[in-house]
C-alpha atoms as a PDB file:
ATOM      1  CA  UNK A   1      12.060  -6.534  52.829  1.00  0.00           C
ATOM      2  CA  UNK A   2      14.065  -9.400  54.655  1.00  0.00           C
ATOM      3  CA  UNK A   3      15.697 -11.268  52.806  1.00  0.00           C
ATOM      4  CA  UNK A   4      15.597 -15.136  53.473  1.00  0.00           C
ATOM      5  CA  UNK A   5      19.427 -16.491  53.856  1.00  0.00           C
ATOM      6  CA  UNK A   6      21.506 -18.353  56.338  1.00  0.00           C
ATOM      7  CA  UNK A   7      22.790 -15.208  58.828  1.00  0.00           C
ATOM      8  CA  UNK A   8      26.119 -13.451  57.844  1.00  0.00           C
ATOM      9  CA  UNK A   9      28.705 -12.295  60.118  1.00  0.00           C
ATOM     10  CA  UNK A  10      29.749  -8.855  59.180  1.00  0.00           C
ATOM     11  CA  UNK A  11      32.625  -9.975  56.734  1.00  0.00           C
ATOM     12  CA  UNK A  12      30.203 -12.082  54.471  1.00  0.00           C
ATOM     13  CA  UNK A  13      27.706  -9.017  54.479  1.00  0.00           C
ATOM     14  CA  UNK A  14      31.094  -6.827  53.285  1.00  0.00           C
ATOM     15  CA  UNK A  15      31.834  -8.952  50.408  1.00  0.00           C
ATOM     16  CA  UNK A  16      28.306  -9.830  49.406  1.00  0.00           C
ATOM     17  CA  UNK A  17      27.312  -9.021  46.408  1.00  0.00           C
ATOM     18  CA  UNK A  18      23.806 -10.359  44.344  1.00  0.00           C
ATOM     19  CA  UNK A  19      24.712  -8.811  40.926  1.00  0.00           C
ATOM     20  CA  UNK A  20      22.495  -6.351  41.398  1.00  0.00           C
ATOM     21  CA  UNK A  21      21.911  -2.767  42.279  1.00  0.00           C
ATOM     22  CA  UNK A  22      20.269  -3.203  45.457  1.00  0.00           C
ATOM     23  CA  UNK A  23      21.192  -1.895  48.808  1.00  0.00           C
ATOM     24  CA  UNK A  24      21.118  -3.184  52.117  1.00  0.00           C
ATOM     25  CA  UNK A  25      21.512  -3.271  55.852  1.00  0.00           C
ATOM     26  CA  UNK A  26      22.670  -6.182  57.925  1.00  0.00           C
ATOM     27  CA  UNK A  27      19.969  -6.622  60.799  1.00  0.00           C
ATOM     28  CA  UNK A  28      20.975  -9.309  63.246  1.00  0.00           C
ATOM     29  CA  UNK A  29      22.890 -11.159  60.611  1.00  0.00           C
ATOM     30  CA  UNK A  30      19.926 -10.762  57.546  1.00  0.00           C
ATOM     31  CA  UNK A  31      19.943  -9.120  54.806  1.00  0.00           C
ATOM     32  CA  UNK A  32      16.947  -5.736  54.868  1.00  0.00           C
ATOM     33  CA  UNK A  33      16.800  -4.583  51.464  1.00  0.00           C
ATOM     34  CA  UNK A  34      16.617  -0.652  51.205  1.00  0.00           C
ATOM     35  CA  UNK A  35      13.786   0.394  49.224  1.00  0.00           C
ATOM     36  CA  UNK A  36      14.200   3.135  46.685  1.00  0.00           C
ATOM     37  CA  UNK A  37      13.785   6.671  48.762  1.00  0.00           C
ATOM     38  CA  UNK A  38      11.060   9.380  47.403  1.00  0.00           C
ATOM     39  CA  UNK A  39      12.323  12.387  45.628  1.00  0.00           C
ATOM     40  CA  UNK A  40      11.701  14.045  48.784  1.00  0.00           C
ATOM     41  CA  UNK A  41      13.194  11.550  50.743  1.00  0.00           C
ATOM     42  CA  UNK A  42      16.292  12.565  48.491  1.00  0.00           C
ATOM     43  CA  UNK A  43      15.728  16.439  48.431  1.00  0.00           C
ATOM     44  CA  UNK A  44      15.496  16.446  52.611  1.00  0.00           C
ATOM     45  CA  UNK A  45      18.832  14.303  52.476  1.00  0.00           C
ATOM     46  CA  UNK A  46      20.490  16.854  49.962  1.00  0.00           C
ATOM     47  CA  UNK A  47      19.327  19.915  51.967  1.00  0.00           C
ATOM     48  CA  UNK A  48      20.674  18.525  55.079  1.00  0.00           C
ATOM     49  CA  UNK A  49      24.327  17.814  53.604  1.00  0.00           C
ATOM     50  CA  UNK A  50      24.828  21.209  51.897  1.00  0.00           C
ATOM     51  CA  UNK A  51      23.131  22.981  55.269  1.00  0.00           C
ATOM     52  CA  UNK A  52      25.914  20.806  57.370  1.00  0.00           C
ATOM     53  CA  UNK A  53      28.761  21.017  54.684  1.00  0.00           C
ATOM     54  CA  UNK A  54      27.808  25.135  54.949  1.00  0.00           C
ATOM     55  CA  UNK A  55      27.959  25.161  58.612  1.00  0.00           C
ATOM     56  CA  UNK A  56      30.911  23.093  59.168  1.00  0.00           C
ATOM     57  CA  UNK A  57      32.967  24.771  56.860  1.00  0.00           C
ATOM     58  CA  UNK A  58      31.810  28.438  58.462  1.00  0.00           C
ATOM     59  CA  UNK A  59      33.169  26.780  62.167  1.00  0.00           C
ATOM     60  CA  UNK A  60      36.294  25.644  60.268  1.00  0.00           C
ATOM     61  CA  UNK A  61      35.814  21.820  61.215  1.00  0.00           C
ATOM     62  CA  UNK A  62      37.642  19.255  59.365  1.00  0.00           C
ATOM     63  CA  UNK A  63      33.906  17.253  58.975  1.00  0.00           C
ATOM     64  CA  UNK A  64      32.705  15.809  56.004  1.00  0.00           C
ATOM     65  CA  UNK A  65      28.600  15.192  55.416  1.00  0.00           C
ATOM     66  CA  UNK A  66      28.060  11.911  53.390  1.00  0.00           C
ATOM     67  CA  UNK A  67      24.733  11.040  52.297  1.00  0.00           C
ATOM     68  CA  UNK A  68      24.075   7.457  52.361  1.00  0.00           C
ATOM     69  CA  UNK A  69      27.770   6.686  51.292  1.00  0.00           C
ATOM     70  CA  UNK A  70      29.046   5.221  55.076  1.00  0.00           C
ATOM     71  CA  UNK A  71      27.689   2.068  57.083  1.00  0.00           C
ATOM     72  CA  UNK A  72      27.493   2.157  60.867  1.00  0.00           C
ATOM     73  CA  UNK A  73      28.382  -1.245  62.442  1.00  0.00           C
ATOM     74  CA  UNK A  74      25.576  -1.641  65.494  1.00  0.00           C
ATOM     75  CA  UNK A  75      25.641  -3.962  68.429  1.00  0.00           C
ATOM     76  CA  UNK A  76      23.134  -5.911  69.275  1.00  0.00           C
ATOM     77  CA  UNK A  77      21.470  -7.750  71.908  1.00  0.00           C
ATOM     78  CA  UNK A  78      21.851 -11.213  70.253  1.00  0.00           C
ATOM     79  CA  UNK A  79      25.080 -10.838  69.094  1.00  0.00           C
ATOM     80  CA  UNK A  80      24.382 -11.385  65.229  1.00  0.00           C
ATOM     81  CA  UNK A  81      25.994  -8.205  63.075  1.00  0.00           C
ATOM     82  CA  UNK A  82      23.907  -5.634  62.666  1.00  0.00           C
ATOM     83  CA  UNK A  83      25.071  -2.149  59.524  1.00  0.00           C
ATOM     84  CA  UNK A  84      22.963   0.421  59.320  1.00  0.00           C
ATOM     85  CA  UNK A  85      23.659   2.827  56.618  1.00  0.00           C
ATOM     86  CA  UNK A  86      22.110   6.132  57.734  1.00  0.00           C
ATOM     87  CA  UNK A  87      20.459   8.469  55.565  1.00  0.00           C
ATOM     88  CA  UNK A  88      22.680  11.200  56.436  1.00  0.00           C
ATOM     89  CA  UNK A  89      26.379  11.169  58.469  1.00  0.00           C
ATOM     90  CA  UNK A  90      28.625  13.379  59.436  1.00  0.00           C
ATOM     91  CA  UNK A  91      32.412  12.318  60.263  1.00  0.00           C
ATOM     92  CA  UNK A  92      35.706  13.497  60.711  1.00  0.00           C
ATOM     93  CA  UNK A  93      37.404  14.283  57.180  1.00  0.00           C
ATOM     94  CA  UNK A  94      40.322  12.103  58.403  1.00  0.00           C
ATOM     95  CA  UNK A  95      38.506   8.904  59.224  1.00  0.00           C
ATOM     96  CA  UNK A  96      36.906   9.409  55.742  1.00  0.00           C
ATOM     97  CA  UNK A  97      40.129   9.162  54.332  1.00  0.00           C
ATOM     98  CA  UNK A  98      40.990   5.896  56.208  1.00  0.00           C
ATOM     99  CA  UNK A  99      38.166   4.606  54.786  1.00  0.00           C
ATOM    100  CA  UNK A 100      39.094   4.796  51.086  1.00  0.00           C
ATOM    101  CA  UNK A 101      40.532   1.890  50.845  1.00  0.00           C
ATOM    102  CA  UNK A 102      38.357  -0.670  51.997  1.00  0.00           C
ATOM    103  CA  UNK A 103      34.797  -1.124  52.711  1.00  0.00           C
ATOM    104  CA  UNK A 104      32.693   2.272  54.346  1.00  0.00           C
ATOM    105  CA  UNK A 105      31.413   0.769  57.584  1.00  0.00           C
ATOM    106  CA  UNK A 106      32.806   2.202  60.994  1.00  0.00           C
ATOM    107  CA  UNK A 107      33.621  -0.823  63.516  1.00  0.00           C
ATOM    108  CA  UNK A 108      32.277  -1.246  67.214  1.00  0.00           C
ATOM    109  CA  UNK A 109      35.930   0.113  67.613  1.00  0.00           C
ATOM    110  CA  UNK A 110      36.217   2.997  65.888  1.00  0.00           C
ATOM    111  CA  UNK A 111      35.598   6.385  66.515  1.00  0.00           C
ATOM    112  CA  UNK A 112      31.445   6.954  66.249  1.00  0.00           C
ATOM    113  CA  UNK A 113      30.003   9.747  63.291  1.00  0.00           C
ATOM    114  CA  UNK A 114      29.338  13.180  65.299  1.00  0.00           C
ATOM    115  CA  UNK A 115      25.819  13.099  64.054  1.00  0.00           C
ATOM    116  CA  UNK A 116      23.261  10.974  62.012  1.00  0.00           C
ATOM    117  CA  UNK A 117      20.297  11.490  60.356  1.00  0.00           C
ATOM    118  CA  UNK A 118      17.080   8.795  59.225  1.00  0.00           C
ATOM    119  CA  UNK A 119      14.713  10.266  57.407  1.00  0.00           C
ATOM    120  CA  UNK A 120      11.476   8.091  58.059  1.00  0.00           C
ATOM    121  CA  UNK A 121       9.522   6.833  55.320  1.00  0.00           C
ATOM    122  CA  UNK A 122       6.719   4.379  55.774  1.00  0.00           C
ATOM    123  CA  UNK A 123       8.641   1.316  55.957  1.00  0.00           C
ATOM    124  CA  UNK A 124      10.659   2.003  58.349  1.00  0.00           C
ATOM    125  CA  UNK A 125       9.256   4.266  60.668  1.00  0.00           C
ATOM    126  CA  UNK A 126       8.838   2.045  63.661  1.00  0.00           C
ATOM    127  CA  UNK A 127      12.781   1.009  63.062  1.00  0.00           C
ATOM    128  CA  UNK A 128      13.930   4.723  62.659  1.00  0.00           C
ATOM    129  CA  UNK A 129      12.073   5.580  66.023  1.00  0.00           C
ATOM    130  CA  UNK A 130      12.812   2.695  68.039  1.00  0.00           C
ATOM    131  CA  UNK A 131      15.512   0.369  67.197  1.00  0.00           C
ATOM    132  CA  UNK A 132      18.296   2.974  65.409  1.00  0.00           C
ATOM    133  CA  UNK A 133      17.599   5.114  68.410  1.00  0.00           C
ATOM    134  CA  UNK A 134      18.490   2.191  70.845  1.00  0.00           C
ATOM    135  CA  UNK A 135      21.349   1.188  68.785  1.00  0.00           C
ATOM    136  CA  UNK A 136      23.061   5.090  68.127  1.00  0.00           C
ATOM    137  CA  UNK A 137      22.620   5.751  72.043  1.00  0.00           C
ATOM    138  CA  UNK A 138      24.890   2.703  72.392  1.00  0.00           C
ATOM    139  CA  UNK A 139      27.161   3.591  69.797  1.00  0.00           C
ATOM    140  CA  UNK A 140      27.634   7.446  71.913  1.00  0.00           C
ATOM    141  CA  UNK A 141      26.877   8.630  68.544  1.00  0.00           C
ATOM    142  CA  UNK A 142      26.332  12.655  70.168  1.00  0.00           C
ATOM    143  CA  UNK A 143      23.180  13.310  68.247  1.00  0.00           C
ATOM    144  CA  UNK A 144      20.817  11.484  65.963  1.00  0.00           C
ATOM    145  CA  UNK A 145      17.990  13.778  63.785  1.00  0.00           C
ATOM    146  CA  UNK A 146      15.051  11.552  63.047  1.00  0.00           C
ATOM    147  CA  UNK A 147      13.327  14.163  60.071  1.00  0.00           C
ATOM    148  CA  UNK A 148       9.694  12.523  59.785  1.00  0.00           C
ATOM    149  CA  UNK A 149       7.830  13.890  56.780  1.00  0.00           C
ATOM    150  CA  UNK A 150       4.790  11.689  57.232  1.00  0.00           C
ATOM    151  CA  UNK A 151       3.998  13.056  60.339  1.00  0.00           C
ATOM    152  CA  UNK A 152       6.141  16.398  59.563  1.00  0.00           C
ATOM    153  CA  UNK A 153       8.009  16.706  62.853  1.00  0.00           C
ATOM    154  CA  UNK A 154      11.999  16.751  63.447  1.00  0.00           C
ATOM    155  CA  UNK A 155      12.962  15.000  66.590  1.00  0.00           C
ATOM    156  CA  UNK A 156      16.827  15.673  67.699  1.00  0.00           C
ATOM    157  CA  UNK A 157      17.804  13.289  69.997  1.00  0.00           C
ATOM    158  CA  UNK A 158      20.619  14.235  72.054  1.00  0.00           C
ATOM    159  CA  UNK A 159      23.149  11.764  74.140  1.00  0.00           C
ATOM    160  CA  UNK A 160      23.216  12.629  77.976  1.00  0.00           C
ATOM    161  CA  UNK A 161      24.559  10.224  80.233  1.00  0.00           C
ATOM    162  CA  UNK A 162      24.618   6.983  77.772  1.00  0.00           C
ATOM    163  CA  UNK A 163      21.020   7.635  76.939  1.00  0.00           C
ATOM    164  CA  UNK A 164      19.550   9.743  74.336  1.00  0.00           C
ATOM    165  CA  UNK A 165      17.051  12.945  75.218  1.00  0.00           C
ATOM    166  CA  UNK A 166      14.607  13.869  72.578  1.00  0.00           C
ATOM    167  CA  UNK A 167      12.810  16.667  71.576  1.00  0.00           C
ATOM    168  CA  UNK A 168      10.204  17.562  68.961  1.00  0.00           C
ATOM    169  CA  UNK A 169       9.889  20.322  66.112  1.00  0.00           C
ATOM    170  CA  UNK A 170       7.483  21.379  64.011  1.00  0.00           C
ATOM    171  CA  UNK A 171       6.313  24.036  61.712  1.00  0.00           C
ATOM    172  CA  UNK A 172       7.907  26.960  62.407  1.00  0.00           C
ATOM    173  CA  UNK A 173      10.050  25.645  65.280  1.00  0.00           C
ATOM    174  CA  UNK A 174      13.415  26.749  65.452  1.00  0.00           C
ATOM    175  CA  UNK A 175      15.816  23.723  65.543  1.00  0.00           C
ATOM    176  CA  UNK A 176      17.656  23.408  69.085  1.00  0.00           C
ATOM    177  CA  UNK A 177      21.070  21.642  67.875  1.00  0.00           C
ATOM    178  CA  UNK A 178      23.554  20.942  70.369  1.00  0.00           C
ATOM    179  CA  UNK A 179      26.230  19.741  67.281  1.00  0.00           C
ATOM    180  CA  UNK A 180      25.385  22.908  65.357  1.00  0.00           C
ATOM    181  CA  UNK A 181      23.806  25.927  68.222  1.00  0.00           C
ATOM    182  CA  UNK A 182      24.695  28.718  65.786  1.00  0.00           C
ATOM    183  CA  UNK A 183      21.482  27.185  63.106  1.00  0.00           C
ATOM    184  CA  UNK A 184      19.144  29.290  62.297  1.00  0.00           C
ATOM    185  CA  UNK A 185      16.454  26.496  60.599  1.00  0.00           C
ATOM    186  CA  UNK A 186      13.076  25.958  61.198  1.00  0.00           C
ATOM    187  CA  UNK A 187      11.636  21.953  60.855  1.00  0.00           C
ATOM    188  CA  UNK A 188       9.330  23.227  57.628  1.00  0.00           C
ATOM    189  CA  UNK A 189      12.442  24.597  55.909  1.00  0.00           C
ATOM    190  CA  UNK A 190      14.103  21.152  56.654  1.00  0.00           C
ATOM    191  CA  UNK A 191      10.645  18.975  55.925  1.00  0.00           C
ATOM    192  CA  UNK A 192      10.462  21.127  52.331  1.00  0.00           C
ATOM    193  CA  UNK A 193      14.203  20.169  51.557  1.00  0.00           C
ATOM    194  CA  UNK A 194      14.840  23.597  50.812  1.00  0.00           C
ATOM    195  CA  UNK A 195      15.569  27.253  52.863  1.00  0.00           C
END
């Protein structure tokens, strides 16, 4: 849900605060309210940072997984701010750190997450699919997981020449990850939240 205010620029949206609980993205300058994820919603999101945490720490990166906890600022066509706040990022442990002290969003200037994840839910299924995708491509973000349980299929989208390449899994499919080759997942153990 949109809602109705004069546009912010990014540093209103950073200090904005309604007294409330409620989360939300900054879409071309309004406020999108986040809706309350499903318990699977949250289980997929919790499989997927202990399965990267695991992985990353077995390669010895210095990566971090954060679930929900980092905004992504996003150009746009119109030049209004646009944050996105993916379900699922992945990040250098050092950038985390320089991000303590002030507020979790990653500039236009700064170095882009290795790899985010949307889990789609109905509401924003067309968004997850069409607009994020446009806007991570542009961001070189190297690879964006789109984990669809309504329509249970994983689609890993993969950055080649400023554009990303997608493809599908399902079932029993093994996941093709450039990020992470060595995985040995299927899309149902990642659609069930669990291995």
């Amino acid at each position: 849900m949109t809602i109705a205010t004069q546009k912010l620029i990014l540093k209103e949206y950073l200090n904005y605060d309604d007294g409330t609980d409620t989360r939300y993205e900054l879409v071309n300058g309004e406020l999108v309210e986040m809706a309350l994820p499903s318990g699977r919603h949250g289980a997929i999101a919790k499989f997927l940072e202990r399965m990267y945490d695991t992985e990353n720490d077995r390669l010895s990166r210095e990566w971090i997984t954060l679930r929900g906890e980092v905004g992504v600022q996003s150009p746009r066509g119109d030049r209004t701010d646009t944050v996105r706040i993916p379900d699922v990022t992945i990040i250098h442990q050092e950038q985390w750190q320089d991000l303590q002290d002030r507020e979790a969003v990653i500039r236009l200037n700064e170095t882009p997450p290795f790899l985010v994840v949307e889990i789609v839910s109905p509401s924003t299924k067309s968004t997850d699919r069409r607009a994020k995708r446009a806007e991570y491509s542009v961001l070189n973000i190297p690879e964006y997981w789109i984990v669809d349980p309504l329509e249970s299929r994983v689609t890993i989208c993969s950055l080649v020449e400023g554009l990303y390449d997608a493809e599908e899994f399902a079932g029993g499919d093994r996941i093709i990850s450039p990020t992470f080759p060595e995985l040995i997942l299927t899309a149902a153990q990642i659609l069930q939240g669990n291995l």
